[in-house]
PDB file of N, CA and C in Angstrom:
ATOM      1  N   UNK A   1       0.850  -1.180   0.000  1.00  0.00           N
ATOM      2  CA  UNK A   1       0.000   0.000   0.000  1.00  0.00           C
ATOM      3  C   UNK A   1       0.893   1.240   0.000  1.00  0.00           C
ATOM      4  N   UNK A   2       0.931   2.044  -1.073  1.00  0.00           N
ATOM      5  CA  UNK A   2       1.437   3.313  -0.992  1.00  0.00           C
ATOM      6  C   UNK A   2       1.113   4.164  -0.022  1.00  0.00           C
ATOM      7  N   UNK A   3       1.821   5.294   0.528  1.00  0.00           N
ATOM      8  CA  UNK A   3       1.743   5.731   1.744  1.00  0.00           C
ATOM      9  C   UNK A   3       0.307   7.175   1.579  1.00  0.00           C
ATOM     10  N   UNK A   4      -0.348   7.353  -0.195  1.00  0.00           N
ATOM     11  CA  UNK A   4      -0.955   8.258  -0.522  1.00  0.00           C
ATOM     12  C   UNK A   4      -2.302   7.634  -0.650  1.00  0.00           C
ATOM     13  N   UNK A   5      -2.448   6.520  -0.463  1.00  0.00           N
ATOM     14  CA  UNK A   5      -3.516   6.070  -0.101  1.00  0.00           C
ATOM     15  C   UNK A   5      -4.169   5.463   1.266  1.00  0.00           C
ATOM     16  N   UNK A   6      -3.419   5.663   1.851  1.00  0.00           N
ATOM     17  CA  UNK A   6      -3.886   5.356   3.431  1.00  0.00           C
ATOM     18  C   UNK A   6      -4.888   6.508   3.573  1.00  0.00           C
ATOM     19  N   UNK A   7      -5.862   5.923   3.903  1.00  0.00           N
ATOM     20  CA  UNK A   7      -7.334   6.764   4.321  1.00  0.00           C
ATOM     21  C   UNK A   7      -7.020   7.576   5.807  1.00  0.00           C
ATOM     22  N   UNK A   8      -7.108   7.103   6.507  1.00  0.00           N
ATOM     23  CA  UNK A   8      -7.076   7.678   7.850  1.00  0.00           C
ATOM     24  C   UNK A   8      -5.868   8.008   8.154  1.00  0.00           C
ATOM     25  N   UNK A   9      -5.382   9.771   8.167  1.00  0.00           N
ATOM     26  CA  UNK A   9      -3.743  10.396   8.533  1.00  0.00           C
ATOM     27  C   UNK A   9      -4.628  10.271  10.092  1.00  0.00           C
ATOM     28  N   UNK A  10      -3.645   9.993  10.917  1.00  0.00           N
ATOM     29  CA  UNK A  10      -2.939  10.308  12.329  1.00  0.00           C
ATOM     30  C   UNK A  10      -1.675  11.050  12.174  1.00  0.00           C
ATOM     31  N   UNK A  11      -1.290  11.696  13.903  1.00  0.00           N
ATOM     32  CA  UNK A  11       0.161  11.449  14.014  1.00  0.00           C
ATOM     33  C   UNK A  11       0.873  10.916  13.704  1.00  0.00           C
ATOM     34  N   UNK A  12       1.111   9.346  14.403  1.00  0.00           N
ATOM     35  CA  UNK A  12       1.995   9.224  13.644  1.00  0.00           C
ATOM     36  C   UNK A  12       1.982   8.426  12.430  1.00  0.00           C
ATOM     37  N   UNK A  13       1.158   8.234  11.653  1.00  0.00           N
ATOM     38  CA  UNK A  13       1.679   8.253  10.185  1.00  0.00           C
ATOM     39  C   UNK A  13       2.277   9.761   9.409  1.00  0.00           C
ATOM     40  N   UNK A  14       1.911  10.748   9.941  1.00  0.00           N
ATOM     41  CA  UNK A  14       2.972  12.068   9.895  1.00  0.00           C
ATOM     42  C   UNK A  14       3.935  12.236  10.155  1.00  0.00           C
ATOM     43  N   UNK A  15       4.471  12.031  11.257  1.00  0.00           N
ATOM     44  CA  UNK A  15       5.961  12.042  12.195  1.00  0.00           C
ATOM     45  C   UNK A  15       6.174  10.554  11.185  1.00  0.00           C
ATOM     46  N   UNK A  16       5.953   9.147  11.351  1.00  0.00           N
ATOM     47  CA  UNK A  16       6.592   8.626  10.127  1.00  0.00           C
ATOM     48  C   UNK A  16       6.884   8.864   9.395  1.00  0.00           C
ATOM     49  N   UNK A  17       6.049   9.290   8.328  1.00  0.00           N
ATOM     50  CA  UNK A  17       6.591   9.384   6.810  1.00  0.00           C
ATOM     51  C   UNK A  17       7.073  10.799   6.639  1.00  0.00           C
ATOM     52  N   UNK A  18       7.402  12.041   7.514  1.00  0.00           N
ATOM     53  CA  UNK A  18       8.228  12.895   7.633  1.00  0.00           C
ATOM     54  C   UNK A  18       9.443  12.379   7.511  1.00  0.00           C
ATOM     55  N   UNK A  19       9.641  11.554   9.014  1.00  0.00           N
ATOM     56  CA  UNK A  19      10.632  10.913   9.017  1.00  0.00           C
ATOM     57  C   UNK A  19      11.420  10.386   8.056  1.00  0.00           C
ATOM     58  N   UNK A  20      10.578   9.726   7.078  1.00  0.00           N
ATOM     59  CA  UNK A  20      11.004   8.665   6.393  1.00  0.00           C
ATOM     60  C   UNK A  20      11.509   9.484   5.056  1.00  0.00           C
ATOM     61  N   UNK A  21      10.810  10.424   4.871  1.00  0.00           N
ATOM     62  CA  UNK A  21      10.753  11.227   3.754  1.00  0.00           C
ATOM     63  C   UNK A  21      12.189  12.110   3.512  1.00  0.00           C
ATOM     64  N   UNK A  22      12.734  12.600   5.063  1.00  0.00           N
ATOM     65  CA  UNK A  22      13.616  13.148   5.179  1.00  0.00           C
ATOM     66  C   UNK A  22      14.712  12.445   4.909  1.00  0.00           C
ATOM     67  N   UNK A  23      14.652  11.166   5.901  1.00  0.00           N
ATOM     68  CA  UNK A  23      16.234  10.323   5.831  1.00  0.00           C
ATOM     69  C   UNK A  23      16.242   9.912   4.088  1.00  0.00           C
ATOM     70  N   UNK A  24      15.427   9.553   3.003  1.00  0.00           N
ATOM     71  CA  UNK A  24      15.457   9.359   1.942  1.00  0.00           C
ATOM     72  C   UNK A  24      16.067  10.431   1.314  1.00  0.00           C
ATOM     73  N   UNK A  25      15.662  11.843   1.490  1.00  0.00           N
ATOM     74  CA  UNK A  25      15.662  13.032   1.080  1.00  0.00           C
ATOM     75  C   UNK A  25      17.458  13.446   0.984  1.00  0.00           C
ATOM     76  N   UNK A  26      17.821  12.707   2.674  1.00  0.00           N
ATOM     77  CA  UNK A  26      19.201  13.145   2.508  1.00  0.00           C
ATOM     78  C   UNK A  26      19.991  12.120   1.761  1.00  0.00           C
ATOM     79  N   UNK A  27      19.987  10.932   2.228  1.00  0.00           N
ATOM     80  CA  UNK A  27      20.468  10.159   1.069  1.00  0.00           C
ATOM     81  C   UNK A  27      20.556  10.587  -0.263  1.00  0.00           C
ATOM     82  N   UNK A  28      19.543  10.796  -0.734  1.00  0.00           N
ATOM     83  CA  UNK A  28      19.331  11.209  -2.315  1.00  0.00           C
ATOM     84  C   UNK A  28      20.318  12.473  -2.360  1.00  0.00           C
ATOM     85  N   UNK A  29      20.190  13.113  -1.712  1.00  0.00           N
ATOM     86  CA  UNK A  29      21.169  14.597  -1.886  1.00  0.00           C
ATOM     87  C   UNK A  29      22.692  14.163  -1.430  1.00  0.00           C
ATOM     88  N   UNK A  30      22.981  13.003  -1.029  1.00  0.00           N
ATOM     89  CA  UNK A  30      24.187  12.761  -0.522  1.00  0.00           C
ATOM     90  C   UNK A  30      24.934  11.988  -1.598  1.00  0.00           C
ATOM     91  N   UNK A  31      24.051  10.989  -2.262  1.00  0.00           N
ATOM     92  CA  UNK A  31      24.558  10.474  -3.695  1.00  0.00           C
ATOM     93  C   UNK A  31      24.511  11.176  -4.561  1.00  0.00           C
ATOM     94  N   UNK A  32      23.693  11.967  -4.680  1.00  0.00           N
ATOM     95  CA  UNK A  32      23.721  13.280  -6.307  1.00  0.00           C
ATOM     96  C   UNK A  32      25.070  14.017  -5.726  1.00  0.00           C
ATOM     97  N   UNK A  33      25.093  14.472  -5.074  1.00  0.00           N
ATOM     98  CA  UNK A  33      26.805  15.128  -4.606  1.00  0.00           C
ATOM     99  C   UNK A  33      27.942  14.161  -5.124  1.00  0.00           C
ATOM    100  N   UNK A  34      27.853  13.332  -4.429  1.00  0.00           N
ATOM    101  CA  UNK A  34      29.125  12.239  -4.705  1.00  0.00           C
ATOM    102  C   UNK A  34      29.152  12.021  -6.156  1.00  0.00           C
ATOM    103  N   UNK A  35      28.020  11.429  -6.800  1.00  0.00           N
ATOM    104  CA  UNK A  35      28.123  11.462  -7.889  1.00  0.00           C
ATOM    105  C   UNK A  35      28.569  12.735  -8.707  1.00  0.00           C
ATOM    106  N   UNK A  36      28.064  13.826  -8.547  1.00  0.00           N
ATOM    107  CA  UNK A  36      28.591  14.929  -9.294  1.00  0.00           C
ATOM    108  C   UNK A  36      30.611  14.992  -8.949  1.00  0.00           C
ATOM    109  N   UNK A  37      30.508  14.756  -7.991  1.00  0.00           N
ATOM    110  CA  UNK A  37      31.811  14.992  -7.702  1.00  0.00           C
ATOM    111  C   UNK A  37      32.522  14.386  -7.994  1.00  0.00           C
ATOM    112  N   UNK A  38      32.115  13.026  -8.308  1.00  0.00           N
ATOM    113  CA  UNK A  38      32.999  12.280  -9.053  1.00  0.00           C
ATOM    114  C   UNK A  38      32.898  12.096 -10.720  1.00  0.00           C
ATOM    115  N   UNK A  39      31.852  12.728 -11.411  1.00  0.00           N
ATOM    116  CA  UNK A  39      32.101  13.471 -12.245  1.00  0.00           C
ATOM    117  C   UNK A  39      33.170  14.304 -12.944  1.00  0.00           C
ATOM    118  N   UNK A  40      33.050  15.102 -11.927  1.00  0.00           N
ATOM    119  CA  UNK A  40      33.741  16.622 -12.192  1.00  0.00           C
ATOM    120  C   UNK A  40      35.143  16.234 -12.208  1.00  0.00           C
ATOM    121  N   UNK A  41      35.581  14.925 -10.999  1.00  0.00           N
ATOM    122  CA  UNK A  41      37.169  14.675 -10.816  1.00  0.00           C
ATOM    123  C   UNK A  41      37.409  14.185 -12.182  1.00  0.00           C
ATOM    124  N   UNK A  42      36.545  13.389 -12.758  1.00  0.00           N
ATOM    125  CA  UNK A  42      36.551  12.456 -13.321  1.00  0.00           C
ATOM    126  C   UNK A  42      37.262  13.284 -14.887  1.00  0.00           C
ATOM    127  N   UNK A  43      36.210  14.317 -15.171  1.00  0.00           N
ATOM    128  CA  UNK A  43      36.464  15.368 -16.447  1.00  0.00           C
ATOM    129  C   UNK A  43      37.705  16.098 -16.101  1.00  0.00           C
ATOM    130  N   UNK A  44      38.070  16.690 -15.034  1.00  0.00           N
ATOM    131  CA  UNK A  44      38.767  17.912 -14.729  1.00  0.00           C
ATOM    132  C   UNK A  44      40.278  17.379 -13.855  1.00  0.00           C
ATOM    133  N   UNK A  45      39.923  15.913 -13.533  1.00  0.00           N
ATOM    134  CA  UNK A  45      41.382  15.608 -13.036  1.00  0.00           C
ATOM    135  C   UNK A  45      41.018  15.636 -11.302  1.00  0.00           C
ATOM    136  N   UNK A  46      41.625  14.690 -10.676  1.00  0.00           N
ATOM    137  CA  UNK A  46      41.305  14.875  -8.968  1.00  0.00           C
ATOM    138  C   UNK A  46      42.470  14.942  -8.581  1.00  0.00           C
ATOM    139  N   UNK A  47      43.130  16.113  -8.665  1.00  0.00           N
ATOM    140  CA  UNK A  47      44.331  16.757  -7.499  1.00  0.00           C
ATOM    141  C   UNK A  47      44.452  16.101  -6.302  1.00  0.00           C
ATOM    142  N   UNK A  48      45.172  15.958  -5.509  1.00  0.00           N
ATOM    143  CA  UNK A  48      45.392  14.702  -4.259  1.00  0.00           C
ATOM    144  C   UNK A  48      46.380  15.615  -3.648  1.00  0.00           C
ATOM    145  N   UNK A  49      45.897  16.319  -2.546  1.00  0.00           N
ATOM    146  CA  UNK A  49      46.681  17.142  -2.085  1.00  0.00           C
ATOM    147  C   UNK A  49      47.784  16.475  -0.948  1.00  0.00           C
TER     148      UNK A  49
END
């Protein structure tokens, strides 16, 4: 069951899928970084200080 069809919101199915929404949220923004970044080394050379 998708979380947009649950009939009856409570609490916490809010504070859940906040929850849940967020920790996904950062993940996703934590691999699009890495990935870009390893991109960019990838085109432009990764200096190794």
């Amino acid at each position: 069951m998708l979380p947009w069809h649950v009939l009856h919101w409570d609490p916490g199915h809010c504070i859940f899928l906040g929850i849940f929404y967020a920790a996904v949220s950062v993940l996703g923004l934590g691999i699009t970084f890495v990935t870009l970044k390893s991109i960019k080394d990838y085109f432009f050379g990764g200096e190794h200080h």
